[in-house]
C-alpha atoms as a PDB file:
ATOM      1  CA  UNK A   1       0.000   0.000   0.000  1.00  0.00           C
ATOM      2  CA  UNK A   2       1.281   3.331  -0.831  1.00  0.00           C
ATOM      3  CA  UNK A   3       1.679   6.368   1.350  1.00  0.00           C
ATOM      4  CA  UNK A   4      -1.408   9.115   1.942  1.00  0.00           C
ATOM      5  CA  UNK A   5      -2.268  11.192   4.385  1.00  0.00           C
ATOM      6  CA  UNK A   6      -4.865  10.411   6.460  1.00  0.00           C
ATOM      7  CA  UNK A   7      -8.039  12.823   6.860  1.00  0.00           C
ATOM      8  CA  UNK A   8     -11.359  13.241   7.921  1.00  0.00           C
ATOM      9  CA  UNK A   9     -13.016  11.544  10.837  1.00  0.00           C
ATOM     10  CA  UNK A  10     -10.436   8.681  10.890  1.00  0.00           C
ATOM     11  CA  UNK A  11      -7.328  10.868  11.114  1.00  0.00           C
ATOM     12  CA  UNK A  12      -5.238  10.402  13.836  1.00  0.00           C
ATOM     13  CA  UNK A  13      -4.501  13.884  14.318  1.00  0.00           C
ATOM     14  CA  UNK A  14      -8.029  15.609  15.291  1.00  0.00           C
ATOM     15  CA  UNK A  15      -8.818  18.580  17.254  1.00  0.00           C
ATOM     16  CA  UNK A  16     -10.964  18.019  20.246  1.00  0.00           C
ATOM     17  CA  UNK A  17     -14.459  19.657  20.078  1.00  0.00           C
ATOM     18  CA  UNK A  18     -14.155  19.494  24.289  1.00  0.00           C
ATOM     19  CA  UNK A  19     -11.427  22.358  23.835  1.00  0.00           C
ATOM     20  CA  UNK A  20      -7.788  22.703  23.318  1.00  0.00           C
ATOM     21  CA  UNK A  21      -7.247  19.054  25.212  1.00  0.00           C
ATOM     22  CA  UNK A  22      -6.038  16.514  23.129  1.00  0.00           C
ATOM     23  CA  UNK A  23      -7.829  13.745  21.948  1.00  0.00           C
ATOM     24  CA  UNK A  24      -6.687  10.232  22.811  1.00  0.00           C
ATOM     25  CA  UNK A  25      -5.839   9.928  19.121  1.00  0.00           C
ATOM     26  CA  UNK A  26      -3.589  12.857  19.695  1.00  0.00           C
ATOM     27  CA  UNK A  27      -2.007  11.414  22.549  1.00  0.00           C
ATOM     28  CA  UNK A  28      -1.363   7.834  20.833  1.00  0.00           C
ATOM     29  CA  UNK A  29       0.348   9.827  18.322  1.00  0.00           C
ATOM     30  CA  UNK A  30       2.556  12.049  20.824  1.00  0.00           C
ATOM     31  CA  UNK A  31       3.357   8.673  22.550  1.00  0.00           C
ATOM     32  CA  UNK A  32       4.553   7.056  18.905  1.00  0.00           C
ATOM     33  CA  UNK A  33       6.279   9.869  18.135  1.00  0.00           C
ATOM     34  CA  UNK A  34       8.198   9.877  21.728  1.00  0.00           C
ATOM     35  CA  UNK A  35       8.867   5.917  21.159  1.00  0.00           C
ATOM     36  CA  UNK A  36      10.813   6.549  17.922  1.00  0.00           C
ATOM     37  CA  UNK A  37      12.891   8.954  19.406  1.00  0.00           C
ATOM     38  CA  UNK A  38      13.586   7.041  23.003  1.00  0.00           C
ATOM     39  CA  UNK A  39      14.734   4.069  20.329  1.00  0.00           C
ATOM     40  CA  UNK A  40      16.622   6.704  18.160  1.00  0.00           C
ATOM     41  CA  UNK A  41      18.586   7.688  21.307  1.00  0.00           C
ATOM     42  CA  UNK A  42      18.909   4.055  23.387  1.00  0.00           C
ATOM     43  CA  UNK A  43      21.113   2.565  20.777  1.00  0.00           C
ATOM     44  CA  UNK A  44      24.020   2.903  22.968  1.00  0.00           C
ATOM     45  CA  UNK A  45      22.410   1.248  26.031  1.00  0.00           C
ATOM     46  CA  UNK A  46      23.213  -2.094  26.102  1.00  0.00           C
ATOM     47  CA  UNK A  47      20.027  -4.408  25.903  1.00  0.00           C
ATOM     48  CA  UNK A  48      20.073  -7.509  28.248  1.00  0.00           C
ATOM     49  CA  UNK A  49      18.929 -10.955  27.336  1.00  0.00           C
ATOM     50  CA  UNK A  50      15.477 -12.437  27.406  1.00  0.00           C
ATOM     51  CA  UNK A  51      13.592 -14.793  26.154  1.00  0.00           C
ATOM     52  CA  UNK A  52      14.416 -18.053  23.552  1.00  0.00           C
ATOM     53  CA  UNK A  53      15.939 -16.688  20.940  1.00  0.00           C
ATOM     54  CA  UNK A  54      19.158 -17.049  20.446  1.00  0.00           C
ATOM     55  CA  UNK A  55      20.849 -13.221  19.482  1.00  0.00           C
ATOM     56  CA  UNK A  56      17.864 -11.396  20.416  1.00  0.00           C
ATOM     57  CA  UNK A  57      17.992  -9.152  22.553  1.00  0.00           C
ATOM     58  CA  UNK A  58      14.982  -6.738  24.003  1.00  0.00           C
ATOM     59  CA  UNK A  59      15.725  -3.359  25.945  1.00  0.00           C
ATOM     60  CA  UNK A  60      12.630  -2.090  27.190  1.00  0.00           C
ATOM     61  CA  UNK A  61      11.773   1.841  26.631  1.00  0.00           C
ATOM     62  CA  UNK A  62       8.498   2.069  27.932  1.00  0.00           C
ATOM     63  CA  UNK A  63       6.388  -0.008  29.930  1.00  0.00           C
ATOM     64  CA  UNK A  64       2.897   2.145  30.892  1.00  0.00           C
ATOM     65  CA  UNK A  65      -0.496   1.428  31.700  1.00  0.00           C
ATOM     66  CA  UNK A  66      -1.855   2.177  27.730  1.00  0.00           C
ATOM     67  CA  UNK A  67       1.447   1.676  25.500  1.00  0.00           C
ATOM     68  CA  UNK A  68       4.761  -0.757  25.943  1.00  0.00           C
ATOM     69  CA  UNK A  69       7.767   0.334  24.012  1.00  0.00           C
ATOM     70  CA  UNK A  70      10.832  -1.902  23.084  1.00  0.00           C
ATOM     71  CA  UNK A  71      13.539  -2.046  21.363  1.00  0.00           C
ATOM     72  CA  UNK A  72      15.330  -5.608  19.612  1.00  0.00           C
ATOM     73  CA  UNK A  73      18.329  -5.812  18.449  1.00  0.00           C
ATOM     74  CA  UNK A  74      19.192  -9.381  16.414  1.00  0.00           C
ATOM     75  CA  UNK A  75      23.147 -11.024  15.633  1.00  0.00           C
ATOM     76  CA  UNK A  76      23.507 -11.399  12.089  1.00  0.00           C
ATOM     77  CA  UNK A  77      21.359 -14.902  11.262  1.00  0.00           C
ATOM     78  CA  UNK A  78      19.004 -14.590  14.442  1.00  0.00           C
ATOM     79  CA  UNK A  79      15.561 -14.935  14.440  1.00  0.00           C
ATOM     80  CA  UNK A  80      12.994 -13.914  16.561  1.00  0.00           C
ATOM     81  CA  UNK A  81      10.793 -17.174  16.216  1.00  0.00           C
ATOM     82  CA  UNK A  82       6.812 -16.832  15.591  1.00  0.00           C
ATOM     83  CA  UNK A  83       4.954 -15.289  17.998  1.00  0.00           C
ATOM     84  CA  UNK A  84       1.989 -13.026  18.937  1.00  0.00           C
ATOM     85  CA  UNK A  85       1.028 -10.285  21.144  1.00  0.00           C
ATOM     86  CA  UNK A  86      -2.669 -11.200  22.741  1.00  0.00           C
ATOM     87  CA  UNK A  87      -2.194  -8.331  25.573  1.00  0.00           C
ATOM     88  CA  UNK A  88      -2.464  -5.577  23.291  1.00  0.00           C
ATOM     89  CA  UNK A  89      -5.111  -4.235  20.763  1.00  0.00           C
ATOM     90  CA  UNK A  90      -2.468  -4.049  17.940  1.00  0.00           C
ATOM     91  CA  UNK A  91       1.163  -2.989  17.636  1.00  0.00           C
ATOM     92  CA  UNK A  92       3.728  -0.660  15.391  1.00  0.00           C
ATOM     93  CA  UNK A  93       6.922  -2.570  14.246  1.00  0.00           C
ATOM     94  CA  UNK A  94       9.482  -0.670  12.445  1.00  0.00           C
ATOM     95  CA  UNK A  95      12.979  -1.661  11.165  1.00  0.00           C
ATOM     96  CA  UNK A  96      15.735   0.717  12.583  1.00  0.00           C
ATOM     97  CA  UNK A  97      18.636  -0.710  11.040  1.00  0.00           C
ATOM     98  CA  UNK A  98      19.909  -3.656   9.402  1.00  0.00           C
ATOM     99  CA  UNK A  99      18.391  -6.584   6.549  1.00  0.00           C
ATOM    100  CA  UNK A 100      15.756  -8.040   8.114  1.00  0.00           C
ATOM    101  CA  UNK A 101      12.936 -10.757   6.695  1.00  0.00           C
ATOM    102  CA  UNK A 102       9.601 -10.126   8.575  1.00  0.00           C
ATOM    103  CA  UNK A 103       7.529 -13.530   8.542  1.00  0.00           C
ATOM    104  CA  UNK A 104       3.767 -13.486   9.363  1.00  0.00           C
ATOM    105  CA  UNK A 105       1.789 -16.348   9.827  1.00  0.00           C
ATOM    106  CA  UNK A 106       2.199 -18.682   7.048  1.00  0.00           C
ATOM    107  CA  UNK A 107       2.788 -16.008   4.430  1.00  0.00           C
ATOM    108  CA  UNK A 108       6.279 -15.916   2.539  1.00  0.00           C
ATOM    109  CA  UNK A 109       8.994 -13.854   4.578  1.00  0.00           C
ATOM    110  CA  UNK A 110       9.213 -10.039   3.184  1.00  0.00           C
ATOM    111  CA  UNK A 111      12.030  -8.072   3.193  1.00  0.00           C
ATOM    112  CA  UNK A 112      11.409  -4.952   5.570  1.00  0.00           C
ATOM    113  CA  UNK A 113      14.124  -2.339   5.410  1.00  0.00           C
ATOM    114  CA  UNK A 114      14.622   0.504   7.787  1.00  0.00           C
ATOM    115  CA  UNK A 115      11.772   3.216   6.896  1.00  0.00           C
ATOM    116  CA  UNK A 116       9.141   0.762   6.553  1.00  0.00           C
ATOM    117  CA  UNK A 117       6.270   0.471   9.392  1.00  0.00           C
ATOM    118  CA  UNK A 118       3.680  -2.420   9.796  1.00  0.00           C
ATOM    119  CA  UNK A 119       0.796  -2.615  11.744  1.00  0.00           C
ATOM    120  CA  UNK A 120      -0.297  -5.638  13.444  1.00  0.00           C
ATOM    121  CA  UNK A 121      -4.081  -6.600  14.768  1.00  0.00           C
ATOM    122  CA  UNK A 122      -4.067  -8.238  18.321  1.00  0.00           C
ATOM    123  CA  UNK A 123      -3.143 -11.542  17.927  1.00  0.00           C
ATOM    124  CA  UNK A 124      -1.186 -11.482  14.529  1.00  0.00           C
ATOM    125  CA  UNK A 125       1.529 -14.216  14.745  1.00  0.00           C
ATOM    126  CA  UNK A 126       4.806 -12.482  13.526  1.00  0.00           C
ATOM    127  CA  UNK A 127       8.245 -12.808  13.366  1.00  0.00           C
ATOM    128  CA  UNK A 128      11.635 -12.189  11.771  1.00  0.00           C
ATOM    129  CA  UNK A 129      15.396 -12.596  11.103  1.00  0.00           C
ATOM    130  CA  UNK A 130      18.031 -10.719  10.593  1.00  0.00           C
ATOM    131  CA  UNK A 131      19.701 -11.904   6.696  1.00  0.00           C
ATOM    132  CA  UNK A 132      22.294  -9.307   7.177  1.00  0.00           C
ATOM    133  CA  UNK A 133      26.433  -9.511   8.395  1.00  0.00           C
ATOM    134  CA  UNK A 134      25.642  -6.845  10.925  1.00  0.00           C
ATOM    135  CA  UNK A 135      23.028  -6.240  13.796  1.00  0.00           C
ATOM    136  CA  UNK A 136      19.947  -5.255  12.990  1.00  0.00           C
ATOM    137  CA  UNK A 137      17.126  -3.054  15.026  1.00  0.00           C
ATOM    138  CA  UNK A 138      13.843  -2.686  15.422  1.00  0.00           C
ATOM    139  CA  UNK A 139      11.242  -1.012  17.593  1.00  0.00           C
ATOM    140  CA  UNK A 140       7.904  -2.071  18.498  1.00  0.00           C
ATOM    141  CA  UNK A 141       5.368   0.159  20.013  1.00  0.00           C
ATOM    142  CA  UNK A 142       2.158  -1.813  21.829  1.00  0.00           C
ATOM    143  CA  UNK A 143      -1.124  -0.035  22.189  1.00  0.00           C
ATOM    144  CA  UNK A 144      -2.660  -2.397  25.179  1.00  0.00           C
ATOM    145  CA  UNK A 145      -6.369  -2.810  26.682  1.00  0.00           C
ATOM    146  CA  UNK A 146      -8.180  -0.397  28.418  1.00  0.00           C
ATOM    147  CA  UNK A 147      -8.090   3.693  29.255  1.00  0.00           C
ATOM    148  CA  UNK A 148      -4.781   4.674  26.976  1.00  0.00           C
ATOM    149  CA  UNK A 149      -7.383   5.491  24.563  1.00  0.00           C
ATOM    150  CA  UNK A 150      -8.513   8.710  26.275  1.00  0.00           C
ATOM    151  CA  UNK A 151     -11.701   9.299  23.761  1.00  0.00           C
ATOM    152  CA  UNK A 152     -12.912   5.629  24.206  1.00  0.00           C
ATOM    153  CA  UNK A 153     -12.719   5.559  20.244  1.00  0.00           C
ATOM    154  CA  UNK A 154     -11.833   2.883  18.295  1.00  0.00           C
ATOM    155  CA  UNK A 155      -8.927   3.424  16.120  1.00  0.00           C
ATOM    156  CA  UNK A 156      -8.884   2.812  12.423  1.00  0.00           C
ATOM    157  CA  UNK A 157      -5.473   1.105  12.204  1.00  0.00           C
ATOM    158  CA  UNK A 158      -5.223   2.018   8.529  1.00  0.00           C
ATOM    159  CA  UNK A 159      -5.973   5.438   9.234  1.00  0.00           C
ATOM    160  CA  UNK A 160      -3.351   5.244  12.271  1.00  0.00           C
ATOM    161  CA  UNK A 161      -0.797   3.094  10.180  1.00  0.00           C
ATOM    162  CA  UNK A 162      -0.823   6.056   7.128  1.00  0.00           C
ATOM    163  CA  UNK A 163      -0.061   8.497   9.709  1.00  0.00           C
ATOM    164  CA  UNK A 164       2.706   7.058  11.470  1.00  0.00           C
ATOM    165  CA  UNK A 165       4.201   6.044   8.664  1.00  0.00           C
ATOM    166  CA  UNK A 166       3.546  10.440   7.435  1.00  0.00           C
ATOM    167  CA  UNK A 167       5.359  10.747  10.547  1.00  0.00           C
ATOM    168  CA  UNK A 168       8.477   8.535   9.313  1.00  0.00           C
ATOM    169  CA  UNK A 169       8.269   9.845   5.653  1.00  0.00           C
ATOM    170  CA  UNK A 170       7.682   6.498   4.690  1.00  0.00           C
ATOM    171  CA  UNK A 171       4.882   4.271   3.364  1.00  0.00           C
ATOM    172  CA  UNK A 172       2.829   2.188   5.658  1.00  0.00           C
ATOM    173  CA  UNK A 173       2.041  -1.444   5.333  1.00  0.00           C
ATOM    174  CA  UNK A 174      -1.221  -2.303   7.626  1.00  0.00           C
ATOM    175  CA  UNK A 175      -2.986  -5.427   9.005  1.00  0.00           C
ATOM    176  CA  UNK A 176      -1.406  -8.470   8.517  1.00  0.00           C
ATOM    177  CA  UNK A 177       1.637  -6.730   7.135  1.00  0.00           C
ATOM    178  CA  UNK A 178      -0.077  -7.064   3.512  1.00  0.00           C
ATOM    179  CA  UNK A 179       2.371  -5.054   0.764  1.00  0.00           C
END
């Protein structure tokens, strides 16, 4: 899917007819926008191991009540094996840096450079591996359940997913990670 902006009653970016206080759409965005920049700056924190996979590791940014923010760096050859996120009502993952394959579900592995941004559905098995002779870095932002969603509204993730990826000056690739 190519870029566009996104406009009208799906935008991310509305005004709020309450006043001048932002709109939980607004503050999903601010909160993006301060995730790419915490990952931007943390790549000189080291990033401890967790989990299974072998040269993955995970440094956590953010950790809050209505969004989790983390950051994985993967050894040349590592995968991060299939997996999903069912605590969360979808999630952001965007390459940093590095060649990395992005698998999802049983659909042929795509190659997702840094730039691109796909939006996964809660639930959306996912993973990927690093084809590349150096590290490679991505960042996931996690929208969970409940009140992060200030307005109560339900977002449209394409709507969301075009905007972000206006954000990045990039195009967007949205639901199951469909190009």
């Amino acid at each position: 899917m190519g870029s566009r902006t996104a406009s009208g009653p799906g935008a991310l970016m509305t005004s709020d007819v309450r006043g001048d206080q932002p709109t939980g759409k607004q503050t999903i965005a601010s909160l993006l926008v301060l995730a790419l920049l915490l990952a931007a700056l943390s790549g000189t924190q080291p990033a401890a191991q967790r989990g299974p996979d072998p040269g993955v590791t995970f440094t956590r940014l953010i950790d809050r009540a209505e969004i989790r923010v983390s950051r994985v760096v993967l050894q040349p050859g590592a995968t991060r094996r299939l997996h999903s996120h069912d605590d969360v009502q979808y999630h952001v993952w965007v390459p940093l840096e590095g060649s990395l394959e992005l698998s999802v579900g049983t659909d042929a592995p795509v190659p997702a450079v840094p730039g691109d941004a796909f939006f996964f559905a809660q639930g959306t098995m996912h993973g990927f591996t690093n084809v590349g002779t150096t590290d490679a870095a991505v960042m996931e932002v996690f929208v969970k359940e409940g009140d992060g969603n200030a307005s109560g509204d339900v977002p449209d993730l394409d709507a969301l997913g075009l905007q972000f990826a206006a954000l990045l000056g990039t195009t967007a690739n949205a639901g199951s990670a469909a190009r």
